[in-house]
C-alpha atoms as a PDB file:
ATOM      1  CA  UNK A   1     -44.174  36.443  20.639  1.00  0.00           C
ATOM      2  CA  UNK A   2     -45.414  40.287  19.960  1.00  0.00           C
ATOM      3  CA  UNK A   3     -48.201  41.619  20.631  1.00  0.00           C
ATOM      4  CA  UNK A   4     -48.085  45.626  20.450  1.00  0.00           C
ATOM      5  CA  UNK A   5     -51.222  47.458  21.561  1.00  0.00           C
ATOM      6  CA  UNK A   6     -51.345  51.073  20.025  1.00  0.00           C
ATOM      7  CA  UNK A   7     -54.975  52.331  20.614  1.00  0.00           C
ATOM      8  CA  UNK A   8     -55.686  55.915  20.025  1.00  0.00           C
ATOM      9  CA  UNK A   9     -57.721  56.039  23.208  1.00  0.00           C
ATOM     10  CA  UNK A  10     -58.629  54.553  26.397  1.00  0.00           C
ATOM     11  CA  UNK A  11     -61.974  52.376  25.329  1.00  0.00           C
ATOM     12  CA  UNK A  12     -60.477  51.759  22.397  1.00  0.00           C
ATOM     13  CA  UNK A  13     -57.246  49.789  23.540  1.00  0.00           C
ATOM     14  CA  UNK A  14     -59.882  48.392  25.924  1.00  0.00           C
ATOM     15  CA  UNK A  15     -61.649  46.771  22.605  1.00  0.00           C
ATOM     16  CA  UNK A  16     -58.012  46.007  21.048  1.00  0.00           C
ATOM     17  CA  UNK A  17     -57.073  44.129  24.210  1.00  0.00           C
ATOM     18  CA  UNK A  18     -60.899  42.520  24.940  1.00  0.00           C
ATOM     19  CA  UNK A  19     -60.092  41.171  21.114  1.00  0.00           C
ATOM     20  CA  UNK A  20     -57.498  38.686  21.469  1.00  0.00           C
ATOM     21  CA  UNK A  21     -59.752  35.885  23.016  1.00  0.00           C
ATOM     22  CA  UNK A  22     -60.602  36.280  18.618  1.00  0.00           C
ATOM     23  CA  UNK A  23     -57.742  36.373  16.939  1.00  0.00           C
ATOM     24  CA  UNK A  24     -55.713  33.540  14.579  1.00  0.00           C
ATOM     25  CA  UNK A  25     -54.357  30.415  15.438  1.00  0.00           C
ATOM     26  CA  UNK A  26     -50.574  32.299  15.524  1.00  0.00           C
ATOM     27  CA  UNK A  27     -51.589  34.331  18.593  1.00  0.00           C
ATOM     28  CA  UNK A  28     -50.280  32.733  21.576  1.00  0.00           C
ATOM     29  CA  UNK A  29     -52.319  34.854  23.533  1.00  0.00           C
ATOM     30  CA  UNK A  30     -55.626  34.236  23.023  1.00  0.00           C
ATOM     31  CA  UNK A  31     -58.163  32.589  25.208  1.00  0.00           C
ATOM     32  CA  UNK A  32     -58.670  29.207  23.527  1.00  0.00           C
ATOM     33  CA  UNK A  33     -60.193  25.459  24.310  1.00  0.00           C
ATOM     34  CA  UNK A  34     -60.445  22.367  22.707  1.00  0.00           C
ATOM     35  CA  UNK A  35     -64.308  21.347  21.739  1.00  0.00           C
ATOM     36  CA  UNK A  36     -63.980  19.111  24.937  1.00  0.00           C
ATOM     37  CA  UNK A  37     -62.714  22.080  27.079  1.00  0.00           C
ATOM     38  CA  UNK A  38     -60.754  19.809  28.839  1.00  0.00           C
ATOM     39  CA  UNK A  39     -58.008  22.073  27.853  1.00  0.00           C
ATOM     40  CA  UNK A  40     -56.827  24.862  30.012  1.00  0.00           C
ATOM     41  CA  UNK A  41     -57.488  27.909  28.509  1.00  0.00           C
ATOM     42  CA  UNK A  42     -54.430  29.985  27.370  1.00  0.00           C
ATOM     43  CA  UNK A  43     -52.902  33.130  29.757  1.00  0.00           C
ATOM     44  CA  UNK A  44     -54.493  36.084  28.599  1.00  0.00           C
ATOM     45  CA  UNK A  45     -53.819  39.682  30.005  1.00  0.00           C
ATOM     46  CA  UNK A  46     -56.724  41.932  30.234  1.00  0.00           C
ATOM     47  CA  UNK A  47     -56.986  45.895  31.341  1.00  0.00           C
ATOM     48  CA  UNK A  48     -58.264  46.700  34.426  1.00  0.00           C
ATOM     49  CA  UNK A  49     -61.390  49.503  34.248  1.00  0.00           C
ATOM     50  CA  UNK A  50     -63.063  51.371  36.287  1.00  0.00           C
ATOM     51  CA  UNK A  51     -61.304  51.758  39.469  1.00  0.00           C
ATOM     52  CA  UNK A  52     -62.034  54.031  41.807  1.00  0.00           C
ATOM     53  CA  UNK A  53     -59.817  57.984  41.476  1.00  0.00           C
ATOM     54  CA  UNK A  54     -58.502  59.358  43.873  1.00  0.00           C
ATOM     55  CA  UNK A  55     -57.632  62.898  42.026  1.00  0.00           C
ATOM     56  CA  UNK A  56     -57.356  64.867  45.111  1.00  0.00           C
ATOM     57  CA  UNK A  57     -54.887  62.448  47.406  1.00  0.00           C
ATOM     58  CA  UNK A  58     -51.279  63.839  47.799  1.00  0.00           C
ATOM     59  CA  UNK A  59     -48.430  62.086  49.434  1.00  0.00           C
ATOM     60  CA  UNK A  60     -44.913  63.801  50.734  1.00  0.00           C
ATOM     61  CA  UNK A  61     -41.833  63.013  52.620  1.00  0.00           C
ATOM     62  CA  UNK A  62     -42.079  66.112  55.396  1.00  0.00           C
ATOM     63  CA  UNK A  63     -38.622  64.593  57.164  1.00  0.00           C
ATOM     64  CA  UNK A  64     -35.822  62.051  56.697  1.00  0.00           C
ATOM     65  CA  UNK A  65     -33.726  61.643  59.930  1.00  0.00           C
ATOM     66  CA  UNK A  66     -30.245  59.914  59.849  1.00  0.00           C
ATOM     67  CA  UNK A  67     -28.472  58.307  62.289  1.00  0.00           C
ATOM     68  CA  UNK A  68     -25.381  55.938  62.246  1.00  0.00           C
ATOM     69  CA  UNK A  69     -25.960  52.201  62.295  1.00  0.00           C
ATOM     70  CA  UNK A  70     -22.803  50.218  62.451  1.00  0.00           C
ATOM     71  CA  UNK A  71     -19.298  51.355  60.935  1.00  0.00           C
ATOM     72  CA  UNK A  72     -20.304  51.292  57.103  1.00  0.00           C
ATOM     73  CA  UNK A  73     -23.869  51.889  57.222  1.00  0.00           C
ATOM     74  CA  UNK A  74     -27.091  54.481  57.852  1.00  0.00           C
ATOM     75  CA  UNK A  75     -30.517  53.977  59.231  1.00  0.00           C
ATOM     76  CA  UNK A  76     -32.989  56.302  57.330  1.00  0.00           C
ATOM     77  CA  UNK A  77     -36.186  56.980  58.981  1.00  0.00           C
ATOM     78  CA  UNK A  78     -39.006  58.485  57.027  1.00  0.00           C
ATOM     79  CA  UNK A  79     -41.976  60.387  57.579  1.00  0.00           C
ATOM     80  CA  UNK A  80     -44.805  61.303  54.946  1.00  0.00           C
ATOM     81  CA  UNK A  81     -48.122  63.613  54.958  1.00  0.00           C
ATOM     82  CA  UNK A  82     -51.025  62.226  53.466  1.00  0.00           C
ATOM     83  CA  UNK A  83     -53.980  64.002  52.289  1.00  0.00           C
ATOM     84  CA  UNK A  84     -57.220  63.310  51.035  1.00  0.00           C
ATOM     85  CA  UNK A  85     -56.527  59.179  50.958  1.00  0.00           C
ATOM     86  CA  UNK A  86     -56.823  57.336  54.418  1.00  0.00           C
ATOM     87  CA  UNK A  87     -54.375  54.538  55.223  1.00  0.00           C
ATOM     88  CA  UNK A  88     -55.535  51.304  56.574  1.00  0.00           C
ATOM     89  CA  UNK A  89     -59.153  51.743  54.599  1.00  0.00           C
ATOM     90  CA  UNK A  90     -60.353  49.209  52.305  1.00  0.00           C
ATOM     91  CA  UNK A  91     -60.776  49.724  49.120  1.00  0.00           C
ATOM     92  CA  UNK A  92     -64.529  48.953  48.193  1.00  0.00           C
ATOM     93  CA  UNK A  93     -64.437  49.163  44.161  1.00  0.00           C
ATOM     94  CA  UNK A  94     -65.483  46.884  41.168  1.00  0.00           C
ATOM     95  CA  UNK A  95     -62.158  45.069  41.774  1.00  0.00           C
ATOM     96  CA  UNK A  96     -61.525  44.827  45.164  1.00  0.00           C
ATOM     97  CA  UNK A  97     -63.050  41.189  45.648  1.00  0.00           C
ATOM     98  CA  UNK A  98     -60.945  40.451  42.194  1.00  0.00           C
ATOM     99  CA  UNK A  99     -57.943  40.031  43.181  1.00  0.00           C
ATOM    100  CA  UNK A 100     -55.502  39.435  46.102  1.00  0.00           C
ATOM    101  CA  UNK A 101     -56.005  42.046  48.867  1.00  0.00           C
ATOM    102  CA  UNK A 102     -54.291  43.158  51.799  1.00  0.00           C
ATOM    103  CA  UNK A 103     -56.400  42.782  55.211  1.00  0.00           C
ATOM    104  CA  UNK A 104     -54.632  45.580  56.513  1.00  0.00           C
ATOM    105  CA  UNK A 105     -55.999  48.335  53.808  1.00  0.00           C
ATOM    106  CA  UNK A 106     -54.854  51.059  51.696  1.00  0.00           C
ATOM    107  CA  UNK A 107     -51.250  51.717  51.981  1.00  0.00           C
ATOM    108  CA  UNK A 108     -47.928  53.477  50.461  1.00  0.00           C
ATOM    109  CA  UNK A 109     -45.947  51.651  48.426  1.00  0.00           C
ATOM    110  CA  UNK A 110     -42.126  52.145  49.334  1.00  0.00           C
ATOM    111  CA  UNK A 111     -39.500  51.192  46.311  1.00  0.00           C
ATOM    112  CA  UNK A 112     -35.579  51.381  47.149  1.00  0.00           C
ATOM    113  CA  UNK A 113     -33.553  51.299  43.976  1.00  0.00           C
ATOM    114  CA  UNK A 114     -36.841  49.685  42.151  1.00  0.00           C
ATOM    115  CA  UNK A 115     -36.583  46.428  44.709  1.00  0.00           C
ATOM    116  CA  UNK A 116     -40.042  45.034  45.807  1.00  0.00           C
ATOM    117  CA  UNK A 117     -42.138  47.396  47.560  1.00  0.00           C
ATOM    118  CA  UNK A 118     -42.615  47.532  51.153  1.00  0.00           C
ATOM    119  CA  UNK A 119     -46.220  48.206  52.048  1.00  0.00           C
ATOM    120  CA  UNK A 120     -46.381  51.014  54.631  1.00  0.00           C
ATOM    121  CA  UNK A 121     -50.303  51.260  56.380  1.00  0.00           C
ATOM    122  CA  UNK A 122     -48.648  54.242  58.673  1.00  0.00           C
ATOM    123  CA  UNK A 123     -46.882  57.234  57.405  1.00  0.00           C
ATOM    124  CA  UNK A 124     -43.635  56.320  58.241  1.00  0.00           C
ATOM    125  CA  UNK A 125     -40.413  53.885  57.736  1.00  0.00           C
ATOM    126  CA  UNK A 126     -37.239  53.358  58.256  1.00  0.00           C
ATOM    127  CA  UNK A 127     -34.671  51.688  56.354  1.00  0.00           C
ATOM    128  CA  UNK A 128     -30.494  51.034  56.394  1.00  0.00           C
ATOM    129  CA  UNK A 129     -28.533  51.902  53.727  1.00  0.00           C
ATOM    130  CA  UNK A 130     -24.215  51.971  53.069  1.00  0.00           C
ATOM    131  CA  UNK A 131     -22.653  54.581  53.686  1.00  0.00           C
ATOM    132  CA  UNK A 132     -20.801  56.639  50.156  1.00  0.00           C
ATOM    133  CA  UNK A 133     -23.849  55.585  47.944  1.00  0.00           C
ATOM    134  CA  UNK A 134     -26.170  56.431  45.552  1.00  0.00           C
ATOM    135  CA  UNK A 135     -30.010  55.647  45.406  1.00  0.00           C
ATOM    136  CA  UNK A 136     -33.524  56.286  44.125  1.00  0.00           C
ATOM    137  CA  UNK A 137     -36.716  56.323  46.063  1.00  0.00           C
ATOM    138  CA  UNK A 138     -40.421  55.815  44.813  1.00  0.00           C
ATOM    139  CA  UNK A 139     -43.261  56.205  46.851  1.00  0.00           C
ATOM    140  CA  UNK A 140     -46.663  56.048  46.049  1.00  0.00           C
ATOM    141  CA  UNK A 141     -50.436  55.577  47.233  1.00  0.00           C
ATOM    142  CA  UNK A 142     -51.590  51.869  46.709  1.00  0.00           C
ATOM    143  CA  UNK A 143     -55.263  50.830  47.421  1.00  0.00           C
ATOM    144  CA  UNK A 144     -55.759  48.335  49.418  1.00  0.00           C
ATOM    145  CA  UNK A 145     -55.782  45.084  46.302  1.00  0.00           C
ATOM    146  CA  UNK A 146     -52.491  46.895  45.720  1.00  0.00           C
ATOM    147  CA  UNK A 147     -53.267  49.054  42.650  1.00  0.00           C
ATOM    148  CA  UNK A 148     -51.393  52.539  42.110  1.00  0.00           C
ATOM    149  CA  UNK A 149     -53.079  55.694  42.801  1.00  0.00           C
ATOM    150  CA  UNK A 150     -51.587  57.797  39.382  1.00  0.00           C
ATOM    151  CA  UNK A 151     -53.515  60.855  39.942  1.00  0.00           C
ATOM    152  CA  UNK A 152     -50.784  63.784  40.381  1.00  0.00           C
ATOM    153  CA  UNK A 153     -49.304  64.352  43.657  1.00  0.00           C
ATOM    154  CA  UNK A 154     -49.927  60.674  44.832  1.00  0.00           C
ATOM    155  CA  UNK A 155     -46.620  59.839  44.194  1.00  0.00           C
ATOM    156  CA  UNK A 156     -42.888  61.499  45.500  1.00  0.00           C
ATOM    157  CA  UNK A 157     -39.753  60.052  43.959  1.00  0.00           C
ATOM    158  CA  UNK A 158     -36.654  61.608  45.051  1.00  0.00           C
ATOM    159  CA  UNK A 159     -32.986  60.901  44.216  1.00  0.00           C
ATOM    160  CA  UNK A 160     -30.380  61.247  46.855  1.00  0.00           C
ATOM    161  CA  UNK A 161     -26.665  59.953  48.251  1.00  0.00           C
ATOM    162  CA  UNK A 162     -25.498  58.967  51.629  1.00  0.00           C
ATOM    163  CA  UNK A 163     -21.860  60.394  52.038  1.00  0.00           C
ATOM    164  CA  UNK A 164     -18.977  59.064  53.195  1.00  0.00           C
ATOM    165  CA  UNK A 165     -19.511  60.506  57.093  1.00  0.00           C
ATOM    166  CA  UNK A 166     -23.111  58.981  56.859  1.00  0.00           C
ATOM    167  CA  UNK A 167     -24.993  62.318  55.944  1.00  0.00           C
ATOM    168  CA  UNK A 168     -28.401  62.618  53.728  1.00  0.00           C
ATOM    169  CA  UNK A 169     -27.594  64.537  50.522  1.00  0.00           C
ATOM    170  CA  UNK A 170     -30.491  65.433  48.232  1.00  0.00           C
ATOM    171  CA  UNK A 171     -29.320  65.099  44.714  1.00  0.00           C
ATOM    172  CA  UNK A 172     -30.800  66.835  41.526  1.00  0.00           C
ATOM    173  CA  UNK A 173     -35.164  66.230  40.804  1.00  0.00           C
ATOM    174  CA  UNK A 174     -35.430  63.225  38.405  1.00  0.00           C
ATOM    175  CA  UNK A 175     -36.170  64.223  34.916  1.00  0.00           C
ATOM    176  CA  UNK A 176     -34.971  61.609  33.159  1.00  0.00           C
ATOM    177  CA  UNK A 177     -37.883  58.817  32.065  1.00  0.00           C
ATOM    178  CA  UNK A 178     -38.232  56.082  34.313  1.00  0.00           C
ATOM    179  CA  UNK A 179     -40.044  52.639  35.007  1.00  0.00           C
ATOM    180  CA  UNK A 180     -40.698  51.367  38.255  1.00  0.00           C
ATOM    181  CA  UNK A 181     -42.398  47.682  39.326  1.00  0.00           C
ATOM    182  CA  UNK A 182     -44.608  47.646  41.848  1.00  0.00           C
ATOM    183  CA  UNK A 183     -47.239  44.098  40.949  1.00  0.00           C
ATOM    184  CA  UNK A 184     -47.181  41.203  40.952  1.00  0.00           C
ATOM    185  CA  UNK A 185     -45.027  40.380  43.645  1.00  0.00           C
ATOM    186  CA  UNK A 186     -44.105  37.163  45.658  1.00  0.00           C
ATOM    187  CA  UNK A 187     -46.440  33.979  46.065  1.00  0.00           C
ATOM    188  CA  UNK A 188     -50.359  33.700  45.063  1.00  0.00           C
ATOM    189  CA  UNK A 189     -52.533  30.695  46.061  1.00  0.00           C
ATOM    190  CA  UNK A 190     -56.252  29.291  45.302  1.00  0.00           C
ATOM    191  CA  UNK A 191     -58.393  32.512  43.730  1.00  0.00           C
ATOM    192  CA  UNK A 192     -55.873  34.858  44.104  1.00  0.00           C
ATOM    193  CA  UNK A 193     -54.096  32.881  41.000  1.00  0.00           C
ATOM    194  CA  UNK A 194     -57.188  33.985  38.446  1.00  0.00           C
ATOM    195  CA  UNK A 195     -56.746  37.439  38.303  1.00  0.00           C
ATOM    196  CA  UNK A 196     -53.032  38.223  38.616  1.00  0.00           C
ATOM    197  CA  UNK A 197     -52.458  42.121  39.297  1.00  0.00           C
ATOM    198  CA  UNK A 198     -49.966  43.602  36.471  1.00  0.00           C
ATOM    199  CA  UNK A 199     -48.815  47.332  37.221  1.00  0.00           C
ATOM    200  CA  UNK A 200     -45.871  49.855  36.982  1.00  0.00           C
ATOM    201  CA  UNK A 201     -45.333  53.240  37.928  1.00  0.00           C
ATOM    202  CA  UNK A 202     -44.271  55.782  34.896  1.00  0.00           C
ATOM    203  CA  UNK A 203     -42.152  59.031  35.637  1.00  0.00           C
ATOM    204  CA  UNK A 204     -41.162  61.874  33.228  1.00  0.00           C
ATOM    205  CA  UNK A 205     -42.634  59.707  30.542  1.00  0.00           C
ATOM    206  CA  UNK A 206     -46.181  60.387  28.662  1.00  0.00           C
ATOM    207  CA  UNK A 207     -47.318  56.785  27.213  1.00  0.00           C
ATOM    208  CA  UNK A 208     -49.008  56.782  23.643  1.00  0.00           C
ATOM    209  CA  UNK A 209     -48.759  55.712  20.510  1.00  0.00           C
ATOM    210  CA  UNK A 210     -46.414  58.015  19.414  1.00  0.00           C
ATOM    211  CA  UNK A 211     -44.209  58.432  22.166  1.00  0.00           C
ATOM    212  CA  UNK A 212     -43.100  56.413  25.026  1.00  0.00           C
ATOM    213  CA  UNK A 213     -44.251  52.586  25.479  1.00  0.00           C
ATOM    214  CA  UNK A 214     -43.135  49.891  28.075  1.00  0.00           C
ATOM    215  CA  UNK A 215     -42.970  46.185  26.990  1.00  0.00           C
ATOM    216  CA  UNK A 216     -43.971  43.552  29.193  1.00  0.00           C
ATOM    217  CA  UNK A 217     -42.617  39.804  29.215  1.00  0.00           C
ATOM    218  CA  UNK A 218     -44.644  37.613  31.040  1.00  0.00           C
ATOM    219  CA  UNK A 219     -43.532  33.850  30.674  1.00  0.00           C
ATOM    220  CA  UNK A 220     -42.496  33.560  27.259  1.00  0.00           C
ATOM    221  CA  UNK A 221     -45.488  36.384  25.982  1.00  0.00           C
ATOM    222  CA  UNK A 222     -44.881  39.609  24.786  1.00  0.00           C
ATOM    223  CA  UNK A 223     -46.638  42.726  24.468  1.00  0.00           C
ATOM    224  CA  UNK A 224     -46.225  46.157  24.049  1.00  0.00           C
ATOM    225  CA  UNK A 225     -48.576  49.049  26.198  1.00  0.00           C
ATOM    226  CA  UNK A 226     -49.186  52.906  25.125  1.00  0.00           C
ATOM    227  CA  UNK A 227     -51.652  53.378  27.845  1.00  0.00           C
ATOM    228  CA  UNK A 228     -50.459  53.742  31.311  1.00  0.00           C
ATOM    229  CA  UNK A 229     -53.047  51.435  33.032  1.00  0.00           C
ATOM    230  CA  UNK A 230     -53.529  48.142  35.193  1.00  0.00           C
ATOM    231  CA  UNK A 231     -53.955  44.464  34.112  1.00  0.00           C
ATOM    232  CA  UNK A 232     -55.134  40.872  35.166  1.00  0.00           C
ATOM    233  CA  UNK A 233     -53.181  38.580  33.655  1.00  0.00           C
ATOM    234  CA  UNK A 234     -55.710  35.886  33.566  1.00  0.00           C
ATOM    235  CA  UNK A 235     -54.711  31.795  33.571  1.00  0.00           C
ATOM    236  CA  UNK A 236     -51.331  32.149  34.250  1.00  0.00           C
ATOM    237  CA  UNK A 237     -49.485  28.493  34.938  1.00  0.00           C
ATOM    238  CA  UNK A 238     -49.005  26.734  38.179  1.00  0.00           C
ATOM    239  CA  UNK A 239     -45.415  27.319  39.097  1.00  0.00           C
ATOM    240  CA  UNK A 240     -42.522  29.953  39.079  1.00  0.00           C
ATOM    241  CA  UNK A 241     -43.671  32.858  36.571  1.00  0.00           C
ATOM    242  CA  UNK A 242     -40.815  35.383  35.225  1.00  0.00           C
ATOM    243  CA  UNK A 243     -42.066  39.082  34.209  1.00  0.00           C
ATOM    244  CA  UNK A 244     -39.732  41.992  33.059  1.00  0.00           C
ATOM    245  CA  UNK A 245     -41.111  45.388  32.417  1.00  0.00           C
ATOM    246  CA  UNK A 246     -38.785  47.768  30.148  1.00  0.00           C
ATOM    247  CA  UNK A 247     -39.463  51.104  28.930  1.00  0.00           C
ATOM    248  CA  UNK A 248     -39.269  51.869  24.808  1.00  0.00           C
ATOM    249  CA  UNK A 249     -38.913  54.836  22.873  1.00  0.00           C
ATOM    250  CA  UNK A 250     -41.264  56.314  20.066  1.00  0.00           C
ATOM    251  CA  UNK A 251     -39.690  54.228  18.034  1.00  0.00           C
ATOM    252  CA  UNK A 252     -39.668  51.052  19.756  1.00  0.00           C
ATOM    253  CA  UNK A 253     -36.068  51.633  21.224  1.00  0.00           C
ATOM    254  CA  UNK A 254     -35.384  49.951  25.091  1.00  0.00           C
ATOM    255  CA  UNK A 255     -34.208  52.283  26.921  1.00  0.00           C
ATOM    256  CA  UNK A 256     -30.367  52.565  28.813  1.00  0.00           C
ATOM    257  CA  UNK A 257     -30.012  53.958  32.350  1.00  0.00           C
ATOM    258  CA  UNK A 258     -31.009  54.303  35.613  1.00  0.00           C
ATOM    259  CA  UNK A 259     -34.422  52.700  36.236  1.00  0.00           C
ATOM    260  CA  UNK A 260     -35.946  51.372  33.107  1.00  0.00           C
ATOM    261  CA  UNK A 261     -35.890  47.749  32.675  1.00  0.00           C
ATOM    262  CA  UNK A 262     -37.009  45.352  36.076  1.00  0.00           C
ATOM    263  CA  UNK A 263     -37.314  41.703  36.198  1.00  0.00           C
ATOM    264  CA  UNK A 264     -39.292  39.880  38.887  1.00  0.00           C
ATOM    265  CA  UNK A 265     -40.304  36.155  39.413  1.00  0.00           C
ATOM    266  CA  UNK A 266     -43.095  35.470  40.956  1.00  0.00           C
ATOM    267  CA  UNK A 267     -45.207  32.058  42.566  1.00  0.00           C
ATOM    268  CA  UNK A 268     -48.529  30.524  41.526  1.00  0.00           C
ATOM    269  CA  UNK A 269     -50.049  27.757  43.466  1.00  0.00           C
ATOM    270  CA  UNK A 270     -53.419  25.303  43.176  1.00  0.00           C
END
């Protein structure tokens, strides 16, 4: 099923999306109950509003440190500067009771290669990688019910290779478009199933309706996004849930190369 959202602004793909719980029988989509409501009501996926901005907080890598770790591989450890944001804080918005939350507070989200994020509440990690390869890094600021900070200069994404001898080579800055995954991710149980947190990270791409789109597949839905925003997908089923995010052209195109289509199963439990 398609479902293609083209809104010419913000509030109004708001109303487009808010209007599915009305439309026709053939929409898959839509909220609906039998006249006994002893029907479940069908997944919808809503956008999320109103968050709180953060349009001053920056995030950088200040040093990457290599050392040998076995015969074939490298141990990479990280440090970043954060300003303006402050790890380990809750988030206390309109949606932070929502949806699932970390205890431990606002964070950086850490994506190798577009692989589930690690959730970093200090500014620093370290990770091992082989040696004579290639690899892309995204970091970001998350608040703490894991939600993207987009503002500019939240984010860093570098691309890089570890040589043959085990050394750190910067490669060219990214200017190709790209998709990373960052929610839902891994198992949610009791409330946390209600409002399910969908959201991606865009780079070198402007979303619209005339220009660059990502479709989502969640179960056997589909829909199409020119805003670059958060959703709850909303009554999902029990069980193991399949999602793939891939980024289109203006004319509806996927995409080929490096970072623009991601697939991710998730859990739902009672």
């Amino acid at each position: 099923m398609n479902l293609k959202f083209t809104p010419p602004v913000f509030f109004a793909g708001l109303i487009a999306l808010a209007s599915l719980g009305a439309c026709t029988q053939n929409n898959k989509t839509a909220n609906t109950q039998d006249s006994t409501d002893s029907a479940k009501a069908a997944m919808s996926i809503e956008p999320l509003t109103d968050a709180e901005e953060f349009p001053n907080a920056k995030l950088a890598i200040t040093n990457v440190k290599t050392e040998k770790a076995g015969a074939d591989s490298v141990k990479l450890s990280y440090t970043f500067n954060v300003e303006n944001y402050e790890l380990s804080k809750q988030t206390m918005d309109g949606h932070s009771g929502e949806c699932a939350n970390s205890e431990k507070g606002q964070h950086i989200h850490f994506i190798m290669d577009n692989k589930p994020y690690e959730a970093l509440y200090k500014p620093e990690h370290s990770v091992t990688l082989p040696l004579n390869s290639e690899h892309y890094l995204l970091c970001f600021l998350s608040r703490s019910y894991h939600l993207s900070v987009k503002s500019p200069g939240a984010s860093v994404l570098v691309h890089f290779k570890i040589d043959k001898d085990g050394k750190y080579q910067a490669l060219d800055a990214v200017k190709e478009p790209m998709l990373f995954y960052s929610r839902p991710k891994g198992e949610y149980a009791g409330k946390d199933t209600q409002n399910v947190l969908l959201d991606f990270y865009v780079s070198n791409a402007t979303l619209a309706a005339d220009a660059y789109k990502v479709k989502v597949n969640v179960g056997d839905t589909t829909f199409t996004v020119d805003k670059w925003q958060p959703y709850f997908i909303k009554n999902a089923p029990m069980g193991n849930l399949d999602l793939k995010i891939t980024l289109l052209d203006a004319s509806g195109k996927e995409l080929t190369g490096d970072n623009t289509s991601v697939s991710r199963s998730i859990t739902l439990k009672d």
